[in-house]
N, C-alpha and C. Protein backbone atom coordinates (compact mmCIF):
# COMPACT_ATOMS: atom_id res chain seq x y z
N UNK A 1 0.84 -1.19 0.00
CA UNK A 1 0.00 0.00 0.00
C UNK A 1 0.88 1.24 0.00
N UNK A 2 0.23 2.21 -1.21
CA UNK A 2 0.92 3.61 -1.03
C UNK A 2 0.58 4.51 0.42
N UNK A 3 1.64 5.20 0.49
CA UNK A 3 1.10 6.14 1.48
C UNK A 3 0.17 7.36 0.83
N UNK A 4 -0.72 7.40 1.41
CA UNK A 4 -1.65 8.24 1.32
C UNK A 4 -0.76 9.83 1.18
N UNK A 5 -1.14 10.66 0.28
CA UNK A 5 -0.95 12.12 -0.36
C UNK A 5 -1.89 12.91 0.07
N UNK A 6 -1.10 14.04 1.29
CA UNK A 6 -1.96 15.23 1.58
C UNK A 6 -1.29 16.36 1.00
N UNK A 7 -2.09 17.58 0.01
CA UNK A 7 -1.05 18.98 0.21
C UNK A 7 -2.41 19.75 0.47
N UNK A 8 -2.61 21.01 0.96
CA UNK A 8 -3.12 21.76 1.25
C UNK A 8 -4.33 21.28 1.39
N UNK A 9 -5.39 21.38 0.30
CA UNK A 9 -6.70 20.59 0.92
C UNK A 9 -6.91 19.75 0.16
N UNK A 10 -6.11 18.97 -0.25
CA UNK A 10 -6.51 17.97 -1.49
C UNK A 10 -5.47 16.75 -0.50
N UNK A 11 -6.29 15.49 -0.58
CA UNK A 11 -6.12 14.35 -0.10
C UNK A 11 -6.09 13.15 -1.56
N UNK A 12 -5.02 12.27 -1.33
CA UNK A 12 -5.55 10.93 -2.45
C UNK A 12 -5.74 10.04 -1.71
N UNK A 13 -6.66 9.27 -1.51
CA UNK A 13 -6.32 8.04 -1.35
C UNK A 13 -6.83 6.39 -1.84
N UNK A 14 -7.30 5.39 -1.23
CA UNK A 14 -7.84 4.37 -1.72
C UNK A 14 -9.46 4.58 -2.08
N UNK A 15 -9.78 4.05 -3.43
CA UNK A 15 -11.24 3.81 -3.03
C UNK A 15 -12.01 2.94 -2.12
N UNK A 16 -13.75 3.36 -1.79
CA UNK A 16 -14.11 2.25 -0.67
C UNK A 16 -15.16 2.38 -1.43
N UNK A 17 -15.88 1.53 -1.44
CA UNK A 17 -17.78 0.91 -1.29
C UNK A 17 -18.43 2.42 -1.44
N UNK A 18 -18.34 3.39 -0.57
CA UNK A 18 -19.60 4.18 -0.01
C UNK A 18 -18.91 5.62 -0.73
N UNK A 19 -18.35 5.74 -1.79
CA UNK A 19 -17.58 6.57 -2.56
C UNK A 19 -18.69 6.30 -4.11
N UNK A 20 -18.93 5.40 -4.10
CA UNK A 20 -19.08 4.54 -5.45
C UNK A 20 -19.84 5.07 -6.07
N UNK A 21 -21.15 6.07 -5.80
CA UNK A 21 -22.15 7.03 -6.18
C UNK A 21 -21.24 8.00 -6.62
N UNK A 22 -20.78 8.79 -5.59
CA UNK A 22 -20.04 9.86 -5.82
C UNK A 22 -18.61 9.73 -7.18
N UNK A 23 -18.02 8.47 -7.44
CA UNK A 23 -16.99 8.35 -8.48
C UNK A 23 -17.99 8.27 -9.63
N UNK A 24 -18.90 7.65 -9.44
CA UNK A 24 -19.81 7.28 -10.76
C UNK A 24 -20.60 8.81 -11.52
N UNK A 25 -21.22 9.53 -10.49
CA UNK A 25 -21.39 10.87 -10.80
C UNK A 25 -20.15 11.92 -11.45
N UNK A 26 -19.37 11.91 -10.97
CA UNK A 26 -17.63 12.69 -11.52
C UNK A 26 -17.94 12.50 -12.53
N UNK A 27 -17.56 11.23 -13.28
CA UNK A 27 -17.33 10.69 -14.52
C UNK A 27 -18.60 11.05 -15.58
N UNK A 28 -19.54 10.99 -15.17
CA UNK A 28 -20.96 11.50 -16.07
C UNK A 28 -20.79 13.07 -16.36
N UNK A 29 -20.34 13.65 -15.01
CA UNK A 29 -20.41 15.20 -14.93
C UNK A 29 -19.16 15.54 -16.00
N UNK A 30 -18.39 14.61 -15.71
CA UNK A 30 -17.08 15.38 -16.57
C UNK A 30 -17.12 15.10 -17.62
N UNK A 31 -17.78 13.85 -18.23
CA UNK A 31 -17.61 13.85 -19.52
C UNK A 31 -19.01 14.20 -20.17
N UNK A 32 -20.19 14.54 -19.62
CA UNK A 32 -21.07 15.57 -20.08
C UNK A 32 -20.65 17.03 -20.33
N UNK A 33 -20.04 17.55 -19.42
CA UNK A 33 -19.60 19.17 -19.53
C UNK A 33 -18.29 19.40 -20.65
N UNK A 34 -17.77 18.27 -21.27
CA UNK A 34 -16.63 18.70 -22.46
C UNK A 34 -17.48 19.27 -23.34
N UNK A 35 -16.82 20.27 -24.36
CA UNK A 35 -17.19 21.51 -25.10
C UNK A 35 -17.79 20.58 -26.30
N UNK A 36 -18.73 20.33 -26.94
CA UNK A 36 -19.47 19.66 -27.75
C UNK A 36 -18.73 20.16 -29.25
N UNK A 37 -17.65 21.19 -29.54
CA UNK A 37 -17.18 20.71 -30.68
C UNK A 37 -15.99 20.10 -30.48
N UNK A 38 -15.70 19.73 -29.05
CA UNK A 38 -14.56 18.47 -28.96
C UNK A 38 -15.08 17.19 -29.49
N UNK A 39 -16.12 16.71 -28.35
CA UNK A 39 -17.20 15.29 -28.39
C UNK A 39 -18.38 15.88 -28.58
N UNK A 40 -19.34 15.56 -29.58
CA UNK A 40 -20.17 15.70 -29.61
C UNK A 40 -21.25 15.45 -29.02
N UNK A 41 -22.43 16.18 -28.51
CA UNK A 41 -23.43 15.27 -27.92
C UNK A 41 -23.61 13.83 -28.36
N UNK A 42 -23.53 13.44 -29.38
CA UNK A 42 -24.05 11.85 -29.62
C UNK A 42 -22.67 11.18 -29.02
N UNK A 43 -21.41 11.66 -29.31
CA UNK A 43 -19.88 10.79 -28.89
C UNK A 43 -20.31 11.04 -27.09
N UNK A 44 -20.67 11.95 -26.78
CA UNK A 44 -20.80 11.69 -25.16
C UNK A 44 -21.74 10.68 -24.94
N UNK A 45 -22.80 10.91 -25.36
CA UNK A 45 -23.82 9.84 -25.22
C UNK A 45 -23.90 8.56 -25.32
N UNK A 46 -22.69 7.74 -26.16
CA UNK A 46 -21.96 6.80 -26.23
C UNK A 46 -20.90 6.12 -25.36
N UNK A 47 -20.17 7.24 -24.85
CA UNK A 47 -18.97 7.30 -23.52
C UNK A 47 -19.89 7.23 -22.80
N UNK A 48 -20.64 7.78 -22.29
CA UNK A 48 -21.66 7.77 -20.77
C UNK A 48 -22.89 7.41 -20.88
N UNK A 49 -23.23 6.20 -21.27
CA UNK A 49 -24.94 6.06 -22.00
C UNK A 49 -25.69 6.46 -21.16
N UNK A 50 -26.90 6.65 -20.51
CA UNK A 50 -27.50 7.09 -19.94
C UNK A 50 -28.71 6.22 -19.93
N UNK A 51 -29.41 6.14 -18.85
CA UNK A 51 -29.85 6.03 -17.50
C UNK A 51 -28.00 5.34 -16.77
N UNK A 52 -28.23 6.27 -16.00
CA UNK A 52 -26.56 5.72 -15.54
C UNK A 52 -26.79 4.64 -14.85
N UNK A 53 -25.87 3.47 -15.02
CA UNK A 53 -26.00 2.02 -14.16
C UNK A 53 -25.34 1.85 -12.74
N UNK A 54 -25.94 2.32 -12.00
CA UNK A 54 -25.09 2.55 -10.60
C UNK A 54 -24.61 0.82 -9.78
N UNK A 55 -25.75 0.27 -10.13
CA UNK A 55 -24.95 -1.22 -9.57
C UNK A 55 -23.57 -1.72 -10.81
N UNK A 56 -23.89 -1.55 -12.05
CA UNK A 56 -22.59 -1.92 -13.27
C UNK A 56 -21.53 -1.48 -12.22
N UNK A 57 -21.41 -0.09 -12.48
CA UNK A 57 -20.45 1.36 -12.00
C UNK A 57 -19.87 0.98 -10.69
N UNK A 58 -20.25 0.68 -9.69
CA UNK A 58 -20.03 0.01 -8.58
C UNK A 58 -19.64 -1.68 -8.39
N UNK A 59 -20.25 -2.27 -9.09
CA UNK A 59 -19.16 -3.70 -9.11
C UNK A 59 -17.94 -3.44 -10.42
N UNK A 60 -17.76 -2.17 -11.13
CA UNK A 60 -16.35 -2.05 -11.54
C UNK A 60 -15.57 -1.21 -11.22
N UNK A 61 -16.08 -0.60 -10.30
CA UNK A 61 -15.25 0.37 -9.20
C UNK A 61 -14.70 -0.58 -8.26
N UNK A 62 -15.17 -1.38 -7.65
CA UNK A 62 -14.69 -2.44 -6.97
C UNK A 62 -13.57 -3.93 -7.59
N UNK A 63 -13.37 -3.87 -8.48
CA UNK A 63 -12.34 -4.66 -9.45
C UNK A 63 -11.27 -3.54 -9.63
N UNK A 64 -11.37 -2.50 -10.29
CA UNK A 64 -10.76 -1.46 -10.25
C UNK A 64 -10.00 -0.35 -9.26
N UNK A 65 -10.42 -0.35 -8.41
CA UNK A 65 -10.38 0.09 -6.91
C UNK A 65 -9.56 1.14 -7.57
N UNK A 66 -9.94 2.04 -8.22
CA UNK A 66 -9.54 3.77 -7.76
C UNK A 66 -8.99 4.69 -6.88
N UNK A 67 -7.65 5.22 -7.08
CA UNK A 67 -7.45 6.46 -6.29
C UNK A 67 -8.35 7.68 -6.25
N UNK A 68 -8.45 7.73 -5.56
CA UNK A 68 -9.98 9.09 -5.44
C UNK A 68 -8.65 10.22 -4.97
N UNK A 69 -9.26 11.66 -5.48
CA UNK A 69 -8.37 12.78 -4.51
C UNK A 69 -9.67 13.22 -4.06
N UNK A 70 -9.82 13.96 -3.20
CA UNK A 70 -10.57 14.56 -2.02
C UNK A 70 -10.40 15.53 -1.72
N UNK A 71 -11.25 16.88 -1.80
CA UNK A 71 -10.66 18.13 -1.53
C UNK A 71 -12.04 18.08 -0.84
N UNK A 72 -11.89 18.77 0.93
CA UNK A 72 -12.78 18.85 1.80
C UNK A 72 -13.84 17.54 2.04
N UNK A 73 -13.43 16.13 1.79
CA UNK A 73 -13.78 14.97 1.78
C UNK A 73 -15.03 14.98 0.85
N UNK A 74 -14.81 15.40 -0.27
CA UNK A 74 -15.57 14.98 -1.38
C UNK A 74 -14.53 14.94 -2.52
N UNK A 75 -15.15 14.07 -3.48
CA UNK A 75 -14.47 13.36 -4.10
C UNK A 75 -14.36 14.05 -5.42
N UNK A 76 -13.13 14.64 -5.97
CA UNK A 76 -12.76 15.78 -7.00
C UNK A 76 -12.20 15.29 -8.05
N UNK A 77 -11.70 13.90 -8.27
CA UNK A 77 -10.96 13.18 -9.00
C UNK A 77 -10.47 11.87 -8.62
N UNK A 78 -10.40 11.22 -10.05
CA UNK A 78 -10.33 9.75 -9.82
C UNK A 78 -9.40 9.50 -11.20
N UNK A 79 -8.45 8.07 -10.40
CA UNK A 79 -7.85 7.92 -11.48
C UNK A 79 -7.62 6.08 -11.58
N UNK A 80 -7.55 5.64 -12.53
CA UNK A 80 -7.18 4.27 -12.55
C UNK A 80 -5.78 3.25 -12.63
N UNK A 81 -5.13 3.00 -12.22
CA UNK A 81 -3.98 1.95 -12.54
C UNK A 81 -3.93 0.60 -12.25
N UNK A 82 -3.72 -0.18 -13.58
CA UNK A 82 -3.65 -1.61 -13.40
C UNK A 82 -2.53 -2.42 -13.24
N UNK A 83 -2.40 -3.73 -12.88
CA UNK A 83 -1.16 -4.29 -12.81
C UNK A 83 0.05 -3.73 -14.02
N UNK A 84 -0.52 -3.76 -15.03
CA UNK A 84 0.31 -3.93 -16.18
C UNK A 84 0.75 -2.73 -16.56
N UNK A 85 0.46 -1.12 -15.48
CA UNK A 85 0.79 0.02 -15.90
C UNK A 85 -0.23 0.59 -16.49
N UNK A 86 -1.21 0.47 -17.12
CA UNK A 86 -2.49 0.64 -17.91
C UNK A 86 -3.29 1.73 -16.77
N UNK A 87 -3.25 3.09 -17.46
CA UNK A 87 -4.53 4.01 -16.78
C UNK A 87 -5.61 4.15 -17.56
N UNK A 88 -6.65 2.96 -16.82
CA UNK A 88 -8.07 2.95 -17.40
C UNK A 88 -8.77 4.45 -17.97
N UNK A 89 -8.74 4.80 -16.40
CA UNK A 89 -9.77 6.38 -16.57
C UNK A 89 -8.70 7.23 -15.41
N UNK A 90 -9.19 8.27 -15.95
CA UNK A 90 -8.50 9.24 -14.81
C UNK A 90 -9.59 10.85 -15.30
N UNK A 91 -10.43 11.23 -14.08
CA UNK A 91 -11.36 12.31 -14.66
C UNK A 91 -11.15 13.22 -13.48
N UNK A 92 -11.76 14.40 -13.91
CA UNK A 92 -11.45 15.48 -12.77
C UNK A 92 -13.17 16.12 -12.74
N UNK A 93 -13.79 16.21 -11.51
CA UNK A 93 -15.03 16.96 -11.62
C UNK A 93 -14.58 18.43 -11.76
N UNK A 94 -15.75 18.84 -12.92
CA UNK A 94 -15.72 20.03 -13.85
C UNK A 94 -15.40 21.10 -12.91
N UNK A 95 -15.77 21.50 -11.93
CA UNK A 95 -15.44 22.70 -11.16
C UNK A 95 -14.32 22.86 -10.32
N UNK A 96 -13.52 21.33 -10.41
CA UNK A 96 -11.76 21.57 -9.86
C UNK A 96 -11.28 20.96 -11.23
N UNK A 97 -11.66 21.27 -12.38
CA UNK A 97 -10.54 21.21 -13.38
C UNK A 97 -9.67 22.41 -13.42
N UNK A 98 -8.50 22.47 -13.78
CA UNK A 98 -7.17 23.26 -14.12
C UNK A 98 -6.99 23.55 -12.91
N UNK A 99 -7.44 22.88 -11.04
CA UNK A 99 -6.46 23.10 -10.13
C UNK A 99 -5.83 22.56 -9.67
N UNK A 100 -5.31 21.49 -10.95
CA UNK A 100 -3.61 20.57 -9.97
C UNK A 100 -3.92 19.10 -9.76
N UNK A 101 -5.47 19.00 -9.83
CA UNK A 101 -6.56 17.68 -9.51
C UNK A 101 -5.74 16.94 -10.02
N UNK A 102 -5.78 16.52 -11.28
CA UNK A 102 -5.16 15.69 -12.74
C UNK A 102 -3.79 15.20 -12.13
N UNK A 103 -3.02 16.89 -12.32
CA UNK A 103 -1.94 16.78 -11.77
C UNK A 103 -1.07 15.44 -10.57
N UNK A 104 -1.84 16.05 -9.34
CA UNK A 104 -1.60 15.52 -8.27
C UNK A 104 -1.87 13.87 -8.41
N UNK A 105 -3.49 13.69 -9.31
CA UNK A 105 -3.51 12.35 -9.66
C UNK A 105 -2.20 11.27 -10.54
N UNK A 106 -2.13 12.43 -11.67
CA UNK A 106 -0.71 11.72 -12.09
C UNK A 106 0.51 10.96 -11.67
N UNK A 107 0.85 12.22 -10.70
CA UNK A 107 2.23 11.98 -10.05
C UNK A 107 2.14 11.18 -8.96
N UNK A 108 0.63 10.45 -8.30
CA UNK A 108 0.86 9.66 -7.40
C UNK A 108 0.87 8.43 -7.88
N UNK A 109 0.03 7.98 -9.42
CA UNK A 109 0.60 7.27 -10.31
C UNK A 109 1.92 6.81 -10.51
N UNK A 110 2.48 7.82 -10.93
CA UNK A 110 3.92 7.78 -11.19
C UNK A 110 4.43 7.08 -10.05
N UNK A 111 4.18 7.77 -9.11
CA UNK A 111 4.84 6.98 -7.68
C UNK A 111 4.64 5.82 -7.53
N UNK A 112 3.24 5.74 -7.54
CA UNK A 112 2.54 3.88 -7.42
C UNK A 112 3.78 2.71 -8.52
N UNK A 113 3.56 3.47 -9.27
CA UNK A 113 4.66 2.37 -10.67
C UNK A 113 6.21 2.43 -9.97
N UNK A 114 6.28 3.75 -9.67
CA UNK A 114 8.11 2.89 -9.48
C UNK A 114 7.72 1.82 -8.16
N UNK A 115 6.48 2.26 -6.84
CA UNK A 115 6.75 1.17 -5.59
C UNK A 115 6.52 0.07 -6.42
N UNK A 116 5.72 -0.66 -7.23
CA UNK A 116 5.20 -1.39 -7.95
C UNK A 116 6.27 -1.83 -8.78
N UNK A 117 7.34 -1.07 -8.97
CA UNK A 117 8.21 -1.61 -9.78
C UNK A 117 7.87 -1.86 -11.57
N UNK A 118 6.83 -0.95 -11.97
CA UNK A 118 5.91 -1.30 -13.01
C UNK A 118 7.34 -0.06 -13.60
N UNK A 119 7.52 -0.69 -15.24
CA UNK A 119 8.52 -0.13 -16.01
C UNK A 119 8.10 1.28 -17.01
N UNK A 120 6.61 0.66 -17.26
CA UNK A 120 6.44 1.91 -18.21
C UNK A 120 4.39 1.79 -18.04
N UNK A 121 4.51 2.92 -18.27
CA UNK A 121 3.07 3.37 -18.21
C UNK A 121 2.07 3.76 -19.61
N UNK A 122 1.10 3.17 -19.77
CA UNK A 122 0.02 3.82 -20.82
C UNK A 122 -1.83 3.96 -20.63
N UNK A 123 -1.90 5.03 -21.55
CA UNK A 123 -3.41 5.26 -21.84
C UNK A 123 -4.05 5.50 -22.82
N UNK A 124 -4.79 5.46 -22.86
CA UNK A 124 -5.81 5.85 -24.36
C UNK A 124 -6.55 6.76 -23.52
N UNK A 125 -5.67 8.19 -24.08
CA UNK A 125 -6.10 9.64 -23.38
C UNK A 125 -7.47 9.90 -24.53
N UNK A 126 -7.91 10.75 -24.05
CA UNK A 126 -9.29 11.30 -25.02
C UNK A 126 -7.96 12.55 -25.78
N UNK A 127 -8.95 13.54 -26.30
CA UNK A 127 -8.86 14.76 -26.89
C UNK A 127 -8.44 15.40 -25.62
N UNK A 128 -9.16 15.85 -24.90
CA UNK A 128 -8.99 16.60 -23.46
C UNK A 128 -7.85 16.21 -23.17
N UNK A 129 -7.65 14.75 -22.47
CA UNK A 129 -6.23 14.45 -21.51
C UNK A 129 -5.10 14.38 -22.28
N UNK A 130 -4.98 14.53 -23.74
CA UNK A 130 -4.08 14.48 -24.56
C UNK A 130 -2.75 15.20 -23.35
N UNK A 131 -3.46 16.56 -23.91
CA UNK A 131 -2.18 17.82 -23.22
C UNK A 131 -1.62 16.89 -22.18
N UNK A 132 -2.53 16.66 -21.24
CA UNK A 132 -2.34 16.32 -19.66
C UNK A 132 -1.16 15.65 -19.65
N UNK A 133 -0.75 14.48 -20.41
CA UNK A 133 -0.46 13.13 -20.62
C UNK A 133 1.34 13.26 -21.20
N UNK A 134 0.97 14.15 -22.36
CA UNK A 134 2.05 14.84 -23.17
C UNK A 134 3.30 15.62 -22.03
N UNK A 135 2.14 16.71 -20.94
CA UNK A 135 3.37 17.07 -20.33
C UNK A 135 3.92 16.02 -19.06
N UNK A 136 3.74 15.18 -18.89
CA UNK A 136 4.05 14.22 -17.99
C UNK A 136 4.83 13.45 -18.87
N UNK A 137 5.49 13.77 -20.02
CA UNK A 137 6.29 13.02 -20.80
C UNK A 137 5.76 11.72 -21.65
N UNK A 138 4.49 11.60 -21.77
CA UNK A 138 3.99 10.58 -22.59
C UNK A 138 3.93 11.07 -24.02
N UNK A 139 4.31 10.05 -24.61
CA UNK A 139 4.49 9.76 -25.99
C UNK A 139 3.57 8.92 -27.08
N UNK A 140 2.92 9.56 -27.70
CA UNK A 140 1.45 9.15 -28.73
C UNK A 140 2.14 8.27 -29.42
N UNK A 141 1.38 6.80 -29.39
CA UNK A 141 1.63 5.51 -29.95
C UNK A 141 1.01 5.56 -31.46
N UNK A 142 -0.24 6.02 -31.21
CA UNK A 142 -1.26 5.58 -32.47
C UNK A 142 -2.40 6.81 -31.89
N UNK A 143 -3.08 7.09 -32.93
CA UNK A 143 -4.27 7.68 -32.80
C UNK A 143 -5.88 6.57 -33.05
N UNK A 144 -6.48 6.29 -32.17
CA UNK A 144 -7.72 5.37 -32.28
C UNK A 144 -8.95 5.94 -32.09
N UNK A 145 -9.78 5.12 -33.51
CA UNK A 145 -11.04 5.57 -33.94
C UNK A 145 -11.84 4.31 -33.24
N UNK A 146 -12.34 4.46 -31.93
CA UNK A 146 -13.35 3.61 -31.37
C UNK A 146 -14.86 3.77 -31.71
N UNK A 147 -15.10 2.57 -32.01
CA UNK A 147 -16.46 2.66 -32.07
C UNK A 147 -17.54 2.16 -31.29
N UNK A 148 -18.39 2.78 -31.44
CA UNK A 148 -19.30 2.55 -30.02
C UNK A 148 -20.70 2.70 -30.95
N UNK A 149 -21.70 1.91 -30.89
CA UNK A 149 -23.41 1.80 -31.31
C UNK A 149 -23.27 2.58 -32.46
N UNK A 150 -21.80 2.51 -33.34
CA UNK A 150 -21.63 3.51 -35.00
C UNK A 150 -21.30 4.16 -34.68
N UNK A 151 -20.84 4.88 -33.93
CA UNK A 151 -20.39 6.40 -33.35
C UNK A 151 -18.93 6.33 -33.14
N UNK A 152 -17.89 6.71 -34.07
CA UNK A 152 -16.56 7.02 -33.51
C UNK A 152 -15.83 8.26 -32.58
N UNK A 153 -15.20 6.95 -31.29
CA UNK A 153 -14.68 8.39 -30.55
C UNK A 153 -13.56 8.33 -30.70
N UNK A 154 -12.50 9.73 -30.53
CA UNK A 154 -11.03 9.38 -30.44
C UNK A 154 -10.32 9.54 -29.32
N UNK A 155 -9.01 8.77 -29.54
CA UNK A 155 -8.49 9.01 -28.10
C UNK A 155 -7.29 8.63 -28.95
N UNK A 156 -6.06 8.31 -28.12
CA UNK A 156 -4.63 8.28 -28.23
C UNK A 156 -3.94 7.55 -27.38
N UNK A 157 -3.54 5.98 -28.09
CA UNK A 157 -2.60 5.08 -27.08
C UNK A 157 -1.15 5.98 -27.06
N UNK A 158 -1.14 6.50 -25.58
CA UNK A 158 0.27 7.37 -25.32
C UNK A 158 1.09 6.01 -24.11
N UNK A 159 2.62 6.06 -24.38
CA UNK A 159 3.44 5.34 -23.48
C UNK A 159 4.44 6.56 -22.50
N UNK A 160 4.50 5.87 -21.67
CA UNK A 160 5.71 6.89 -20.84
C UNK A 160 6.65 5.49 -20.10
N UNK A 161 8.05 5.23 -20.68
CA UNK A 161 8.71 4.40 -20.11
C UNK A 161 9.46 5.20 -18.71
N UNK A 162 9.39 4.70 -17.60
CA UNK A 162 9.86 4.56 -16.43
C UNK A 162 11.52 4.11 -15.97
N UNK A 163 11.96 5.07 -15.50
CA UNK A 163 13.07 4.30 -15.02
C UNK A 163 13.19 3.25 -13.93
């Protein structure tokens, strides 16, 4: 287990059970509020189908077990890492985007992989996390046209090898 990350009022730590509403909401909110000539209403509508599935969302929050950050013990951002280095999702709720959220999520990533001993890291960033990803030194593999119910979204397999 990592040690838990405090700076000023932002906390990371493990996900639990009684979070699982609150991570599942983030993720709807954040990827509803991107600027519609990034994703379009129908490409969001595809990423986040709707009626949201809160039991799905919650038995894969629980396989997944998420770093949550926490600013004033609500939950501001979430990010994913798997055995193999692989960041599933990593989202920031819309009203602490551009304050460090992402950020802070990153670099405890980063940390998790060297305790982990994990060599190199990747994601299939959207449009949005492109930047994010880029200045953390990741490097665009391929550009991918996913498809979802006919609807292509894009994103970008980026690598960042680890010392």
């Amino acid at each position: 287990m990592l040690p838990l990350f405090t700076r000023n009022k932002m906390k990371i730590t493990e996900y639990t059970p009684d979070r699982a509403k609150e991570v599942t909401d983030l993720f709807y909110e954040a990827v509803y509020q991107i600027d519609s000539t990034i994703y379009s209403e129908q490409q969001k509508s595809v990423w986040a189908p709707l009626p949201i599935n809160y039991e799905q969302w919650s038995a894969r929050l629980a396989i997944k077990q998420p770093f949550i950050l926490l600013i004033n013990n609500k939950v501001a951002g979430f990010i994913e890492l798997e055995e193999s280095g692989y960041i599933d999702c990593a989202y920031v709720l819309p009203k602490f985007q551009k304050q460090g959220v992402a950020t802070a999520l990153v670099n405890y990533v980063l940390s998790a992989c060297e305790h982990l001993n994990i060599t190199s890291i990747h994601v299939d960033a959207s449009i949005i996390a492109k930047p994010l990803f880029k200045k953390f030194g990741f490097v665009i593999q391929q550009k991918n046209e996913v498809k979802r119910n006919n609807v292509i979204l894009i994103n970008y397999t980026m690598v960042k090898f680890l010392n």
